[in-house]
Protein backbone atom coordinates (compact mmCIF):
# COMPACT_ATOMS: atom_id res chain seq x y z
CA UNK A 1 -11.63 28.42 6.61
CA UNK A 2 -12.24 30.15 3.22
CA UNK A 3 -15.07 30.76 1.17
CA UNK A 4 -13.76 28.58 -1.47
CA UNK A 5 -12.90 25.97 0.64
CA UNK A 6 -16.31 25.77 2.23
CA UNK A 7 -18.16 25.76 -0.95
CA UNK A 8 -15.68 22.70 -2.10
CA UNK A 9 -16.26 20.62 1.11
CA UNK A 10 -20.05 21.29 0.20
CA UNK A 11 -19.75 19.38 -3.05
CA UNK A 12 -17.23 17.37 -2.94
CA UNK A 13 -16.80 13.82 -1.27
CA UNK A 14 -13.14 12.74 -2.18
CA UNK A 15 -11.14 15.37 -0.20
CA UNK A 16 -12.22 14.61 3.44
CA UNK A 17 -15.47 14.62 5.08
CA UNK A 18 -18.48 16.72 3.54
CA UNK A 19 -20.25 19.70 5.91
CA UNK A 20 -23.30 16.75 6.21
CA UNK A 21 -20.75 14.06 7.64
CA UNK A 22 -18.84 16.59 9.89
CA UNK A 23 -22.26 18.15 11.18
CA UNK A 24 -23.22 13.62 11.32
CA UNK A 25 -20.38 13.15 13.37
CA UNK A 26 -20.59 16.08 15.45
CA UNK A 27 -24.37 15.14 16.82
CA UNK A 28 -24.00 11.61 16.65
CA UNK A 29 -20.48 10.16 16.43
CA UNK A 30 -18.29 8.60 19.02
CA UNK A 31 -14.41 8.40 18.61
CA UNK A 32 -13.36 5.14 18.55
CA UNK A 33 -9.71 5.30 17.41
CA UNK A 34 -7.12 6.25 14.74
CA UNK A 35 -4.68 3.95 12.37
CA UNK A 36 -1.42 5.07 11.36
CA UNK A 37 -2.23 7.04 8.67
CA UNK A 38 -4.32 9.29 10.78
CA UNK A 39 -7.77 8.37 9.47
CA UNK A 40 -10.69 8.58 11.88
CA UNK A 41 -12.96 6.08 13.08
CA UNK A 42 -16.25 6.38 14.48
CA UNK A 43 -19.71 4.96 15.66
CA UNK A 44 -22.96 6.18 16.96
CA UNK A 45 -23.93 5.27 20.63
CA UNK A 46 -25.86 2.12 19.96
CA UNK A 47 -22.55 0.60 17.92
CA UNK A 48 -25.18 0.43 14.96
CA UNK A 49 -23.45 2.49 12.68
CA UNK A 50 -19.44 2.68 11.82
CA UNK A 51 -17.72 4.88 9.73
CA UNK A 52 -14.00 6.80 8.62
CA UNK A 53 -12.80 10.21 8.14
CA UNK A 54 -9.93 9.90 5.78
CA UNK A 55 -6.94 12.00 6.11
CA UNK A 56 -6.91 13.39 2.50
CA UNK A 57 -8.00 11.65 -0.13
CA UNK A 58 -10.73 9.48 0.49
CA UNK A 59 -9.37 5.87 -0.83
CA UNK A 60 -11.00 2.72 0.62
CA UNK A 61 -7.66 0.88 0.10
CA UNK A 62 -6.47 3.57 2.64
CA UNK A 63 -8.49 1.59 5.71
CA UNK A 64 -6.24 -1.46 7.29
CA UNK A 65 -7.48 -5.02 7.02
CA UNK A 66 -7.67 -4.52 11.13
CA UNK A 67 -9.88 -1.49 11.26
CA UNK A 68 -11.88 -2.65 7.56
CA UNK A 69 -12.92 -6.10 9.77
CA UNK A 70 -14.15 -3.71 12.39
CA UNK A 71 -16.05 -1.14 9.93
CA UNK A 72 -17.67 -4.09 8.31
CA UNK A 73 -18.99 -5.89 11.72
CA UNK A 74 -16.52 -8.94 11.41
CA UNK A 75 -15.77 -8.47 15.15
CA UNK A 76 -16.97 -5.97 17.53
CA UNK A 77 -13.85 -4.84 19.56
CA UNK A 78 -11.73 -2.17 17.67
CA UNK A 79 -8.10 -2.95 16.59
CA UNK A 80 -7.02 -0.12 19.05
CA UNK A 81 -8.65 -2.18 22.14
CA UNK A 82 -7.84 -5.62 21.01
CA UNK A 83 -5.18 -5.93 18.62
CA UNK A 84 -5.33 -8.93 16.08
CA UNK A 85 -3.07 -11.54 16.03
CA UNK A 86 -0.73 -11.28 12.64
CA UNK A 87 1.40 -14.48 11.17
CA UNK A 88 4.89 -13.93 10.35
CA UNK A 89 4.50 -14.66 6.92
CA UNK A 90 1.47 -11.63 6.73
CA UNK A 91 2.93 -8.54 4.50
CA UNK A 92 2.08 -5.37 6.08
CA UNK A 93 -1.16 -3.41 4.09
CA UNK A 94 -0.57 -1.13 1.41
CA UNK A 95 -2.55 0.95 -0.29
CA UNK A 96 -3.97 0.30 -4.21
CA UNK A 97 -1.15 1.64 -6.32
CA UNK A 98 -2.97 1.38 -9.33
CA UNK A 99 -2.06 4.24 -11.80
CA UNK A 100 0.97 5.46 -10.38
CA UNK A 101 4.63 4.61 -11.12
CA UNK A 102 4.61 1.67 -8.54
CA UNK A 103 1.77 -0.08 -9.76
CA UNK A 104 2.83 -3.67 -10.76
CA UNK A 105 3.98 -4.44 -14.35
CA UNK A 106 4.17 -8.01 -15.07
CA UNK A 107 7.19 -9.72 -16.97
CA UNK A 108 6.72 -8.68 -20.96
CA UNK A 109 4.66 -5.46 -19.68
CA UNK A 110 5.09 -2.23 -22.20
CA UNK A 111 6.26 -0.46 -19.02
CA UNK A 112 8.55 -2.82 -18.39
CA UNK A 113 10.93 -1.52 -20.89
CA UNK A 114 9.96 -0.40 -24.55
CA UNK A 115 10.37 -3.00 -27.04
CA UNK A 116 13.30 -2.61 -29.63
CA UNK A 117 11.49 -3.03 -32.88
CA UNK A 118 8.18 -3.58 -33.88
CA UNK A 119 8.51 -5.66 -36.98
CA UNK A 120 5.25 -7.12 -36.35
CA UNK A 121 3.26 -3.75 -37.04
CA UNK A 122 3.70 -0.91 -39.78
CA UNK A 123 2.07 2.00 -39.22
CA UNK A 124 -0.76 3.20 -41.57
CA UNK A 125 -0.44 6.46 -43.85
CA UNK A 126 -3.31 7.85 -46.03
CA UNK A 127 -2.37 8.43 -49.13
């Protein structure tokens, strides 16, 4: 690991776990599993504290609704170890797509397609 890199884990939160939560985790974290898009979950011993390493950017629309239930104390058993139930009708999760390309654009949305005149508006000059 680089010099650079080091000093950036020191100060910033958003690209994985700081040198405090690896050196946390390290003393006092147990693994408790892993989702599908490789982010981390632990505890301490006494199942009083629960938290995530993120693999990459660290996006809280990035946790599951199984493993956010479990980080959150909804139920005690990790998706992993007992697996929830899901309805047919449930869409699988994805992640907040705001401000990209596939974020939704509803019907008469600018980014739908660009209007073809503007009649309404005429553009100020100074004169």
């Amino acid at each position: 690991m680089g010099i650079v890199s080091t000093l950036l884990r020191a100060v910033t939160w958003w690209n994985g776990q700081t040198l405090n939560t690896q050196l946390f985790t390290w003393r006092k974290g147990v693994k408790v599993g892993e989702d599908d898009a490789g982010n981390m979950f632990y505890e301490t011993k006494d199942s009083v504290k629960r938290w995530v390493i993120f693999n990459g950017e660290s996006e809280a629309t990035r946790v599951n609704p199984d493993w956010h239930g479990w980080l959150h104390h909804t139920w005690n058993d990790p998706p992993n170890k007992t697996p929830l139930i899901h309805k047919a009708w449930e869409k699988p999760h994805q992640a907040n797509l705001t401000g990209t390309v596939m974020a939704h654009a509803p019907a008469g949305s600018i980014r739908q397609s660009r209007p073809q005149s503007h009649r309404d508006y005429e553009a100020w000059t100074p004169e």
